[in-house]
C-alpha atoms as a PDB file:
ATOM      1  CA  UNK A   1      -1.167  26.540  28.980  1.00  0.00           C
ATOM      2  CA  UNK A   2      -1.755  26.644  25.620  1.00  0.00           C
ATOM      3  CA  UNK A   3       0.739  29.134  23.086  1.00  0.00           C
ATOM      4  CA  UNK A   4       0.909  29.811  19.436  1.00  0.00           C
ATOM      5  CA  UNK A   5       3.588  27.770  17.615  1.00  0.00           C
ATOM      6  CA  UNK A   6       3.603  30.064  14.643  1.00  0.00           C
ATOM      7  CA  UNK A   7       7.066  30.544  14.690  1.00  0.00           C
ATOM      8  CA  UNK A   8       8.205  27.682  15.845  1.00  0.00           C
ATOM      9  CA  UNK A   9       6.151  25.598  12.853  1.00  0.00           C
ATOM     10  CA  UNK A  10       6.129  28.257  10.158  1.00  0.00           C
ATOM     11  CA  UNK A  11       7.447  32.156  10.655  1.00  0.00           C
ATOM     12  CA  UNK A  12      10.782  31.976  13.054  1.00  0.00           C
ATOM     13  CA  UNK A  13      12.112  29.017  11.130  1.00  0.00           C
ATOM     14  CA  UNK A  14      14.488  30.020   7.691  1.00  0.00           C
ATOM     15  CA  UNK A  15      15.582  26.825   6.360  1.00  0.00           C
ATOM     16  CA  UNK A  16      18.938  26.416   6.052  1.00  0.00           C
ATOM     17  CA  UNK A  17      21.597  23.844   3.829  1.00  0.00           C
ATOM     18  CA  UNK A  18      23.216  21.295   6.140  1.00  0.00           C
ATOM     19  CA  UNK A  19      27.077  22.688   7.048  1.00  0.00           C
ATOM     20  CA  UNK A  20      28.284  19.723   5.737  1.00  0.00           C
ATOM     21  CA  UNK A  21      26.593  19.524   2.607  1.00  0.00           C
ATOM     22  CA  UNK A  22      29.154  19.242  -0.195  1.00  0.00           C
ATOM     23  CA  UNK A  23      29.179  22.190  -2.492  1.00  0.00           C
ATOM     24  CA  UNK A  24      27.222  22.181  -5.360  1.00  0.00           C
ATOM     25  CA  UNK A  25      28.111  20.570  -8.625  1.00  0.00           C
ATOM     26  CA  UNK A  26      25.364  22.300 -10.980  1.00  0.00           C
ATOM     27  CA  UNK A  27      22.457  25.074 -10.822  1.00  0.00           C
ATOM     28  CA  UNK A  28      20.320  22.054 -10.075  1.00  0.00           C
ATOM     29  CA  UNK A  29      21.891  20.107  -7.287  1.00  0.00           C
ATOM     30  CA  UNK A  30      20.650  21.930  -3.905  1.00  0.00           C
ATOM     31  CA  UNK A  31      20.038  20.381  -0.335  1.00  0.00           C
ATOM     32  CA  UNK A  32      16.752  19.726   1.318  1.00  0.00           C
ATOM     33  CA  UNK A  33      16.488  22.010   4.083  1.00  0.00           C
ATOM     34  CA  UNK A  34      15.665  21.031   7.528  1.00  0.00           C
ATOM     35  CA  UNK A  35      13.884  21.851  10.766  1.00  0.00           C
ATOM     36  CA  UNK A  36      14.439  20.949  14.239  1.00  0.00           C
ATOM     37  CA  UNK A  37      11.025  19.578  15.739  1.00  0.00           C
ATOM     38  CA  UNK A  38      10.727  20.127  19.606  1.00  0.00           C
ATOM     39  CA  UNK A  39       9.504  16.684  20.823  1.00  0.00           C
ATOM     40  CA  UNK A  40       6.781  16.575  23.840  1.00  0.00           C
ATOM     41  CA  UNK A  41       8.506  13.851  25.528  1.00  0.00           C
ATOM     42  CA  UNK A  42      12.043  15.536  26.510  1.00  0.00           C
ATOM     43  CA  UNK A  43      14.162  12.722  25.320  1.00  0.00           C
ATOM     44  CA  UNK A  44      12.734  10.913  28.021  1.00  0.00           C
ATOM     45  CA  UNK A  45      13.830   7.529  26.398  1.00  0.00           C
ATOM     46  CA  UNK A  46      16.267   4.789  27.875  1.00  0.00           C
ATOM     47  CA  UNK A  47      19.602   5.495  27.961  1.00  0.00           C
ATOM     48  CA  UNK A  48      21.062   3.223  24.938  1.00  0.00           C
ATOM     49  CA  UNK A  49      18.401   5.781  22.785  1.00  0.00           C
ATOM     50  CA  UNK A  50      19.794   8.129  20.018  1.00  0.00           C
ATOM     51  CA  UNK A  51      17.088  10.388  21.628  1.00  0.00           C
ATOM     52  CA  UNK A  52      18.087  10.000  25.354  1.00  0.00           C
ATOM     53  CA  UNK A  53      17.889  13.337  27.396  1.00  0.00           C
ATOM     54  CA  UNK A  54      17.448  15.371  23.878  1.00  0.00           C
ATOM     55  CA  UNK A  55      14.690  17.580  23.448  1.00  0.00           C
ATOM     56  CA  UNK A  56      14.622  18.101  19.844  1.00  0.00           C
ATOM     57  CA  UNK A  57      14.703  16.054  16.796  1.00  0.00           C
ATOM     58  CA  UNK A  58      15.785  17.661  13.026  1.00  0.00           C
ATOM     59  CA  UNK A  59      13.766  16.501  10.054  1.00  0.00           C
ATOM     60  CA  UNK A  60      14.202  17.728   6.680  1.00  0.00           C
ATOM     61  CA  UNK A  61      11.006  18.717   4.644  1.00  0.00           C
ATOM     62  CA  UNK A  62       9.015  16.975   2.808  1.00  0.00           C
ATOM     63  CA  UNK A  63      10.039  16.374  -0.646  1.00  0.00           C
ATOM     64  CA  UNK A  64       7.871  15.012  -4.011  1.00  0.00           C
ATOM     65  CA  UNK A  65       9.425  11.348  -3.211  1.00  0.00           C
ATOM     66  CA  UNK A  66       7.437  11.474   0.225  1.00  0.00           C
ATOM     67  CA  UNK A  67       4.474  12.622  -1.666  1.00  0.00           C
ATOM     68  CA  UNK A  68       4.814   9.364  -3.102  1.00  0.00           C
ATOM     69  CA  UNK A  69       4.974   7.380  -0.018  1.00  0.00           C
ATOM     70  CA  UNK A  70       1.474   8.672   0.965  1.00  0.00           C
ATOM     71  CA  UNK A  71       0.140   7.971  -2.092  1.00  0.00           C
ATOM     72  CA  UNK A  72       1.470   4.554  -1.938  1.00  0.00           C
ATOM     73  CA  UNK A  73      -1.728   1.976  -1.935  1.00  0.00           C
ATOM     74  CA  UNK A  74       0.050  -0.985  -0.594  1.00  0.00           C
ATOM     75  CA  UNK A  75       1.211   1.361   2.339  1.00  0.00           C
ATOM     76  CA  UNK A  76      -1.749   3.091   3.207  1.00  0.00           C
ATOM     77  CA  UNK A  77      -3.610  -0.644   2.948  1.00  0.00           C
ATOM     78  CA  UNK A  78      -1.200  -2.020   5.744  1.00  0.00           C
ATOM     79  CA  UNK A  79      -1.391   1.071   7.659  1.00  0.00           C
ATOM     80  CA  UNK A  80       2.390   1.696   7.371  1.00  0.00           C
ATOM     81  CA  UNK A  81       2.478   5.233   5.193  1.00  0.00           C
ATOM     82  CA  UNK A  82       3.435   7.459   7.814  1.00  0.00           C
ATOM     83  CA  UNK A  83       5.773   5.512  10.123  1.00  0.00           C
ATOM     84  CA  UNK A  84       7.865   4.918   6.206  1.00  0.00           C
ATOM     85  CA  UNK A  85       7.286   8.823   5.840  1.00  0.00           C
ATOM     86  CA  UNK A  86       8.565   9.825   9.381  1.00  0.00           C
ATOM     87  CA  UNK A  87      11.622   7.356   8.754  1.00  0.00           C
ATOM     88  CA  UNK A  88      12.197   9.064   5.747  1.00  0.00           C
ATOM     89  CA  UNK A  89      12.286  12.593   7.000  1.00  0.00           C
ATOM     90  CA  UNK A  90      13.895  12.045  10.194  1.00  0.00           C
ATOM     91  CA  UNK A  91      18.020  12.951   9.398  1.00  0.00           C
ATOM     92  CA  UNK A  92      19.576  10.557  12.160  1.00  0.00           C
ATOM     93  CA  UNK A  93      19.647   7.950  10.526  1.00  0.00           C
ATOM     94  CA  UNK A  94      20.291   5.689  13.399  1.00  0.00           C
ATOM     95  CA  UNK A  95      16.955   6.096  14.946  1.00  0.00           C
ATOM     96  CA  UNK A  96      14.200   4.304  14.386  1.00  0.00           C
ATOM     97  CA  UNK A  97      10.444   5.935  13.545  1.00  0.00           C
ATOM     98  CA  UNK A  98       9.487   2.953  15.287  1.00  0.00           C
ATOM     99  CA  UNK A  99      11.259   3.123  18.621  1.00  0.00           C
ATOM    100  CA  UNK A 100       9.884   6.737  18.882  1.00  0.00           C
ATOM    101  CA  UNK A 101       6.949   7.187  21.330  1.00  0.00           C
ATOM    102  CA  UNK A 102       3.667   8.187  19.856  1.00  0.00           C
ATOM    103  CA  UNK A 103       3.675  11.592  21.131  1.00  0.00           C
ATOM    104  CA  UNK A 104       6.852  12.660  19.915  1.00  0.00           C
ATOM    105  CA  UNK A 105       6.090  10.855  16.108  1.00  0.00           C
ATOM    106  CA  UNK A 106       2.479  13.283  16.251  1.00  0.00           C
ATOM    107  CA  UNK A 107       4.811  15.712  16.931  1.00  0.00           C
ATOM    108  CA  UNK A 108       6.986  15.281  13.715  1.00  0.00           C
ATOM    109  CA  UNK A 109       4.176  14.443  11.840  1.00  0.00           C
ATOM    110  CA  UNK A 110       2.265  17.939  12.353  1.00  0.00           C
ATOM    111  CA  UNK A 111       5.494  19.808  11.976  1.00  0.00           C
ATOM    112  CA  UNK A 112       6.026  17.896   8.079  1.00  0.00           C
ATOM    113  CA  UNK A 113       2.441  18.617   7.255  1.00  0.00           C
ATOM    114  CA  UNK A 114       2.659  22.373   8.530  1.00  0.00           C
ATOM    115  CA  UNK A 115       6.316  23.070   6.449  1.00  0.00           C
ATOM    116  CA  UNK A 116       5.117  21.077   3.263  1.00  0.00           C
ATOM    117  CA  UNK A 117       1.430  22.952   3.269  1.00  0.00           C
ATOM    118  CA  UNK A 118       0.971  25.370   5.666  1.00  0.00           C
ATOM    119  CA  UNK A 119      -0.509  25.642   9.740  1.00  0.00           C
ATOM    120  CA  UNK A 120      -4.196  25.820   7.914  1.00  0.00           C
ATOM    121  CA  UNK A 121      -6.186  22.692   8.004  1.00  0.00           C
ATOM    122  CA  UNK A 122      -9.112  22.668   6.354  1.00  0.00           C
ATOM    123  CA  UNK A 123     -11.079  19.242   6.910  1.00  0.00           C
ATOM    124  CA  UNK A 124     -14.757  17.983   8.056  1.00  0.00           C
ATOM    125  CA  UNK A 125     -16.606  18.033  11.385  1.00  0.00           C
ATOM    126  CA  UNK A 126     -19.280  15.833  12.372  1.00  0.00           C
ATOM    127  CA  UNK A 127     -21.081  18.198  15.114  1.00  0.00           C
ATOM    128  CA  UNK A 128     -21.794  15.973  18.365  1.00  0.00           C
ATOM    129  CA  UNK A 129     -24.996  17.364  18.859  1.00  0.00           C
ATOM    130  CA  UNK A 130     -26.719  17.098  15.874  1.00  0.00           C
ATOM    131  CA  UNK A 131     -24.655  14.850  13.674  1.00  0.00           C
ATOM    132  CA  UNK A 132     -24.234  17.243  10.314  1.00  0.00           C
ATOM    133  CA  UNK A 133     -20.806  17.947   8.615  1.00  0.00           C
ATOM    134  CA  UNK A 134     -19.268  21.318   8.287  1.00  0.00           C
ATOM    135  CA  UNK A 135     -16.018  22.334   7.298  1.00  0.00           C
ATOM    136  CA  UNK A 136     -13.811  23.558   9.832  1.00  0.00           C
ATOM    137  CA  UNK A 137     -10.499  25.217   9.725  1.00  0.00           C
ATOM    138  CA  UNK A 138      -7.767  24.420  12.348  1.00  0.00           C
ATOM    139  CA  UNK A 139      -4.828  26.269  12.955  1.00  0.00           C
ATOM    140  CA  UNK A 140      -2.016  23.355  13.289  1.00  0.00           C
ATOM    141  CA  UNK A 141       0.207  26.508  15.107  1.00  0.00           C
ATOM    142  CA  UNK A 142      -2.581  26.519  17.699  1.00  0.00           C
ATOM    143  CA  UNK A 143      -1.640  23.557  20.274  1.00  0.00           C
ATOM    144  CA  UNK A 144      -0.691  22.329  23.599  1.00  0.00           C
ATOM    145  CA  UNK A 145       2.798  19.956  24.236  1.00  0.00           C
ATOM    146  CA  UNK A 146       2.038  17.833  27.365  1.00  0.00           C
ATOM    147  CA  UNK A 147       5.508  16.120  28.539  1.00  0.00           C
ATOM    148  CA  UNK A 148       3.848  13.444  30.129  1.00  0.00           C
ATOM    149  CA  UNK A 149       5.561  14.564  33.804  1.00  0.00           C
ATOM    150  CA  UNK A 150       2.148  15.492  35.667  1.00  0.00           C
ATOM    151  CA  UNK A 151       2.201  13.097  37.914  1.00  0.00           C
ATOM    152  CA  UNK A 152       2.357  15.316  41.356  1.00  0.00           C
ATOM    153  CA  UNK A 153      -0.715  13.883  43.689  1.00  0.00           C
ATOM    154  CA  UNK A 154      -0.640  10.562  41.702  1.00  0.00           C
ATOM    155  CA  UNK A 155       1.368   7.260  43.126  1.00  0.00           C
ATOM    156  CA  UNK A 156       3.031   6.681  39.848  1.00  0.00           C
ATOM    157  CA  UNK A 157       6.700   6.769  40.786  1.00  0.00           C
ATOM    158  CA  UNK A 158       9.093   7.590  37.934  1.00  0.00           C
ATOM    159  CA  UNK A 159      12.056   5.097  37.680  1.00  0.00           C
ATOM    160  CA  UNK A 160      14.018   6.927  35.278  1.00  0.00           C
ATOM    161  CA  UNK A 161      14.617   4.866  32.702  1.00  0.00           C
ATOM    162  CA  UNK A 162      11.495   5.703  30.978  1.00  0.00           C
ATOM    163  CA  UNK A 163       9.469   3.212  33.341  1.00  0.00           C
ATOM    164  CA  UNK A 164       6.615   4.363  35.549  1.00  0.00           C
ATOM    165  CA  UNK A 165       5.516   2.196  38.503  1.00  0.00           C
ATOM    166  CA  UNK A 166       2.015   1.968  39.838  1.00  0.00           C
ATOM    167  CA  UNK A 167       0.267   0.208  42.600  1.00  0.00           C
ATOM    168  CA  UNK A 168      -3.420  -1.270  40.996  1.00  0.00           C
ATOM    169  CA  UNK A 169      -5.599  -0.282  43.687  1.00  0.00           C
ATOM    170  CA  UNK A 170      -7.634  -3.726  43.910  1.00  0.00           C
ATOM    171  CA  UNK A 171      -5.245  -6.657  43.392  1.00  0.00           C
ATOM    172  CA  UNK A 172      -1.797  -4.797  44.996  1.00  0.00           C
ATOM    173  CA  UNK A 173      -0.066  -5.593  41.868  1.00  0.00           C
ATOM    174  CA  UNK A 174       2.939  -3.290  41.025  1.00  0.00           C
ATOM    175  CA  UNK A 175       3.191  -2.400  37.402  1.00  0.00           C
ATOM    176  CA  UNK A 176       5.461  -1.171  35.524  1.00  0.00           C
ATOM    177  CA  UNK A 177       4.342   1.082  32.404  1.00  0.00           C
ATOM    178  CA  UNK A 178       5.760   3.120  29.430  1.00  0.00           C
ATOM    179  CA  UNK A 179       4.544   5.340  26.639  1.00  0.00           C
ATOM    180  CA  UNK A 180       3.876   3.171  23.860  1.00  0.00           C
ATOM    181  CA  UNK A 181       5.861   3.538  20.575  1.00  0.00           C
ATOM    182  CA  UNK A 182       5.298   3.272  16.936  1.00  0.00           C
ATOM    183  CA  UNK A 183       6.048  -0.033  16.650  1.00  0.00           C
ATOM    184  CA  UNK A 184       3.494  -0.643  19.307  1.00  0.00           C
ATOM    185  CA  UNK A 185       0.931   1.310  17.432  1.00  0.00           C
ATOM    186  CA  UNK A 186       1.925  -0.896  14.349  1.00  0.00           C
ATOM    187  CA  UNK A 187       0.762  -3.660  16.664  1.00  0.00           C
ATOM    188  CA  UNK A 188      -2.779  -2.450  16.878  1.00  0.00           C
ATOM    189  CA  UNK A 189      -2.782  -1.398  13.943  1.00  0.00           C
ATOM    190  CA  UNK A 190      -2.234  -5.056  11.744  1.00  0.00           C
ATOM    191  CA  UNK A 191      -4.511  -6.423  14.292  1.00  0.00           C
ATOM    192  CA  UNK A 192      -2.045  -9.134  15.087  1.00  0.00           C
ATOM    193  CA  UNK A 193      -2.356 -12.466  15.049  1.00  0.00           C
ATOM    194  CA  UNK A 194      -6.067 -12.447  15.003  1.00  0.00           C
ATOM    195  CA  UNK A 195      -5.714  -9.690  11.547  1.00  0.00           C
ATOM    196  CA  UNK A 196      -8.455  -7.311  13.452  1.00  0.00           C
ATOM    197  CA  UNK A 197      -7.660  -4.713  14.739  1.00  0.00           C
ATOM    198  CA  UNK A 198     -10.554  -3.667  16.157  1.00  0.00           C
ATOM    199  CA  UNK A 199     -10.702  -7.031  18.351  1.00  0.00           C
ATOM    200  CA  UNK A 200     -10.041  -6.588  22.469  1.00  0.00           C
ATOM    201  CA  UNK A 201      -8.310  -3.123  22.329  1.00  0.00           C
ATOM    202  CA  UNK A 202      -8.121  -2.240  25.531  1.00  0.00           C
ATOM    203  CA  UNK A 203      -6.447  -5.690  26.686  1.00  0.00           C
ATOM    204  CA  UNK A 204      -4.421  -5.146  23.784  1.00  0.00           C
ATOM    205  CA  UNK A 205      -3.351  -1.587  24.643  1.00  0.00           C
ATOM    206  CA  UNK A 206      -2.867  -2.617  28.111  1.00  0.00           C
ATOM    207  CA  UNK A 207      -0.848  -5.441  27.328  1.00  0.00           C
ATOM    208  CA  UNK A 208       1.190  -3.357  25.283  1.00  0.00           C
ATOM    209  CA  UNK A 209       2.604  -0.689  27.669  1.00  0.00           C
ATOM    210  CA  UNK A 210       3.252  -2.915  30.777  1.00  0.00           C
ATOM    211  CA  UNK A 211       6.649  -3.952  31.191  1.00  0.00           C
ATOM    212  CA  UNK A 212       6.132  -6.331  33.839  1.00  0.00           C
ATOM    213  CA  UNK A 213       3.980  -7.085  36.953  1.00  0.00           C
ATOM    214  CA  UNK A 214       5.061  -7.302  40.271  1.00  0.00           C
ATOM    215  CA  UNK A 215       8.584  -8.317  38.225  1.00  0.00           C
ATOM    216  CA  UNK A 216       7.485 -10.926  36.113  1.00  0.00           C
ATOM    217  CA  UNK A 217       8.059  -9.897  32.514  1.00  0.00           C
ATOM    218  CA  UNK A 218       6.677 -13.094  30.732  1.00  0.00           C
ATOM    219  CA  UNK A 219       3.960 -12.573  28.722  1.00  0.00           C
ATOM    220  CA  UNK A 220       1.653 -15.193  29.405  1.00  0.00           C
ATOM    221  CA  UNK A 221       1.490 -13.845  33.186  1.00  0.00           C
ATOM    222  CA  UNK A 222       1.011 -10.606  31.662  1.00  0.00           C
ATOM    223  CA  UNK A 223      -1.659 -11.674  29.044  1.00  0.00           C
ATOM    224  CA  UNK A 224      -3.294 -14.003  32.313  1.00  0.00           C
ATOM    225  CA  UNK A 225      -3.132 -10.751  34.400  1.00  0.00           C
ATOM    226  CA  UNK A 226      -4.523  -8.119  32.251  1.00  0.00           C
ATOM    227  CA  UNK A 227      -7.218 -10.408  30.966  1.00  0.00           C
ATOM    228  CA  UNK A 228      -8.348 -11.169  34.514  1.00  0.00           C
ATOM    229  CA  UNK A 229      -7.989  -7.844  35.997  1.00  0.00           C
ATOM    230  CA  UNK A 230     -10.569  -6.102  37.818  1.00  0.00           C
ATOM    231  CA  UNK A 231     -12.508  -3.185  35.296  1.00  0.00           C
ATOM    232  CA  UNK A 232     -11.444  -1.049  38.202  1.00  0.00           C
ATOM    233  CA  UNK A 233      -7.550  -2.068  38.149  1.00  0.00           C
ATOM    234  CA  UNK A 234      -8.001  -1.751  34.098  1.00  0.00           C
ATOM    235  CA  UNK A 235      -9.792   1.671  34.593  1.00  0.00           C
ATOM    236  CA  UNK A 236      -6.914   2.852  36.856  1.00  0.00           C
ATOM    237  CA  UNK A 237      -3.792   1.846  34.718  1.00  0.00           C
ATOM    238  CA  UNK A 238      -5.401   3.098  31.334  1.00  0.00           C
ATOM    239  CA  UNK A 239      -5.525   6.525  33.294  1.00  0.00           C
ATOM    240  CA  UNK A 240      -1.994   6.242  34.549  1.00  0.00           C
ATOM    241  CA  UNK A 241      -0.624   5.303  31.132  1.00  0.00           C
ATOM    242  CA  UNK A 242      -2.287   8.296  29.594  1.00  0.00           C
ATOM    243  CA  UNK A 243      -0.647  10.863  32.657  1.00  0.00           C
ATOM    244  CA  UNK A 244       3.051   8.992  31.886  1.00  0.00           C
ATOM    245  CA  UNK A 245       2.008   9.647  28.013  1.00  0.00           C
ATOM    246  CA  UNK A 246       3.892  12.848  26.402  1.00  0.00           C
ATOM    247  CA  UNK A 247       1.496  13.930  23.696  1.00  0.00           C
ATOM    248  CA  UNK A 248       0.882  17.027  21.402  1.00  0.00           C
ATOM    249  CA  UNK A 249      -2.659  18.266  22.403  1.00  0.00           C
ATOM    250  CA  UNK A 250      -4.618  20.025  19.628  1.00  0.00           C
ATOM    251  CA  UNK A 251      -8.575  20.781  20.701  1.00  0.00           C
ATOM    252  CA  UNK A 252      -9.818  24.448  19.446  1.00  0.00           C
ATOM    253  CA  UNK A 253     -13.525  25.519  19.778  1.00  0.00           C
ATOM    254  CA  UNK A 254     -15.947  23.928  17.035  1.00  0.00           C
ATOM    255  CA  UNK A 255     -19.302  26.322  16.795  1.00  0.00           C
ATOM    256  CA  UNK A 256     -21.602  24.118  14.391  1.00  0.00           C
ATOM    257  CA  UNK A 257     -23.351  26.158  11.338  1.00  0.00           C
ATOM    258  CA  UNK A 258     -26.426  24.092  11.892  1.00  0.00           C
ATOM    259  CA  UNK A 259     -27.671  24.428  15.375  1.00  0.00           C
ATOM    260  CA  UNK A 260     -24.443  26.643  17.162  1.00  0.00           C
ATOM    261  CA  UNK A 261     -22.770  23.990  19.031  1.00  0.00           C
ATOM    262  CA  UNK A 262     -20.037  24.635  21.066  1.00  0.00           C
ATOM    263  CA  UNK A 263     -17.522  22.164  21.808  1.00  0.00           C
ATOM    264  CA  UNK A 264     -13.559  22.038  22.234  1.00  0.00           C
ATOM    265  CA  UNK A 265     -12.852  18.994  19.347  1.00  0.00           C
ATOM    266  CA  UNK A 266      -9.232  17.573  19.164  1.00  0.00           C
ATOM    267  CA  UNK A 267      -7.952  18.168  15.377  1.00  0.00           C
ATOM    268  CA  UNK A 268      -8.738  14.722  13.285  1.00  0.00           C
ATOM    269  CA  UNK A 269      -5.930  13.296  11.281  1.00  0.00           C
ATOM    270  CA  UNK A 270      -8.141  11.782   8.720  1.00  0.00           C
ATOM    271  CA  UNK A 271      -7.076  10.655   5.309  1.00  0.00           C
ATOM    272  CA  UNK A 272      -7.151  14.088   4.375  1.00  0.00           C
ATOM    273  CA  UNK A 273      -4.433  15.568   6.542  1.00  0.00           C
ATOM    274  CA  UNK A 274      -1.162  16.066   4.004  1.00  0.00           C
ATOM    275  CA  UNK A 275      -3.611  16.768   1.304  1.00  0.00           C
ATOM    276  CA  UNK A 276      -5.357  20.086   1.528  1.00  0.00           C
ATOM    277  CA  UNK A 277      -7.805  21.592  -0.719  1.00  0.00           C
ATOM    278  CA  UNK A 278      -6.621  23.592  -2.353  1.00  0.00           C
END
């Protein structure tokens, strides 16, 4: 069901000084105040995770010196802008932005935009129908957390240890998935070894979450496997991998200007996301 996170993003929330901070040595020494970000995935992580069986994660806000990372050219070339700004706000220090499922880092990542600017998002629509741009408005208050737990009528088994097992309907192959993390989205994101990322993504995606087949963990039987797989084994396990996949959902109703469309869009998180117009 989807619920207003007004309070939780914005209104309930009064920042407050760390309790450990050390007291202040001049007018202009203060303390970057924090928030505690409720993350879609439960702490649903292994057990030797800093996040294991939490269900919350505090980040401070964003400062000027985070500005600076998404301003950063060399970052924002490689891709790498916001996993160095989410490992920059997060306060535990011992966990990495990288080890954190994708879900849960989306999470973070609309929570800093919506403390440093507001829940308003103003930004561009291409309409489906008709293929003009309008600007749109989303409320980033306005979403839906999916834990990635809906798996009643399904025969994905959950092994508790942030595996998932599944049977591929053609071959008989068990597989064991996960939710992929940001270092796995780093992955797709350099392109690898062949530097494009745009090259065999699903294979690549695929490759990514399983943990093993039918045991074997190796990745040359798991590269052999998925590249050899029936479309309807890949079909399957790409829609098991997204039910196993704790996510923030954000889709609110688009009505075009030009011709009236209707249609539910998910919010974009283009280039111009932590830098509204203002």
């Amino acid at each position: 069901m989807r619920r207003n996170n007004e309070d939780r993003l914005m209104g309930g929330h009064k920042p407050t000084p760390s309790e450990d901070a050390p007291p202040l040595a001049n007018p202009m020494d203060f303390v970057t105040p924090s928030e505690f970000v409720q993350i879609p995935s439960k702490g649903r992580y292994p057990e030797d995770h800093p996040l294991h069986g939490k269900d919350s994660i505090e980040i401070k806000y964003m400062t000027a010196k985070d500005e600076d990372i998404l301003t950063n050219r060399s970052l924002l070339k490689k891709g790498l802008a916001i996993d160095r700004l989410i490992q920059n706000i997060v306060k535990d220090k011992s966990i990495s932005a990288r080890s954190l499922y994708i879900g849960d880092r989306n999470a973070i990542i609309i929570h800093a935009r919506a403390s440093a600017y507001g829940t308003d998002y103003r930004t561009s629509i291409s309409c489906p129908a008709c293929g003009e741009t309008s600007k749109f408005k989303f409320n980033l208050a306005d979403y839906e957390e999916y834990n990635g737990d809906d798996t009643e009528g399904t025969d994905i088994i959950d092994n508790e240890d942030g595996t998932f097992s599944v049977t591929l309907p053609m071959s008989t192959i068990i597989a064991r998935i996960r939710p992929l993390t940001g270092q796995d989205e780093v992955e797709m994101i350099s392109g690898g070894k062949s530097k494009d990322a745009t090259n065999n993504l699903i294979t690549k995606q695929i490759k990514l979450f399983i943990v093993d087949l039918n045991g074997h963990t190796d990745p040359k039987t798991i590269n052999y496997v998925v590249d050899n797989m029936t479309a309807g084994d890949s079909r399957y396990i790409r829609d098991c991998f997204k039910i196993i996949s704790p996510d923030i959902k954000m889709e609110q109703l688009f009505v075009c200007k030009h011709c009236e469309h209707e249609e539910a869009v998910t919010v974009p998180f283009g280039t111009d996301f932590f830098w509204p117009d203002r």
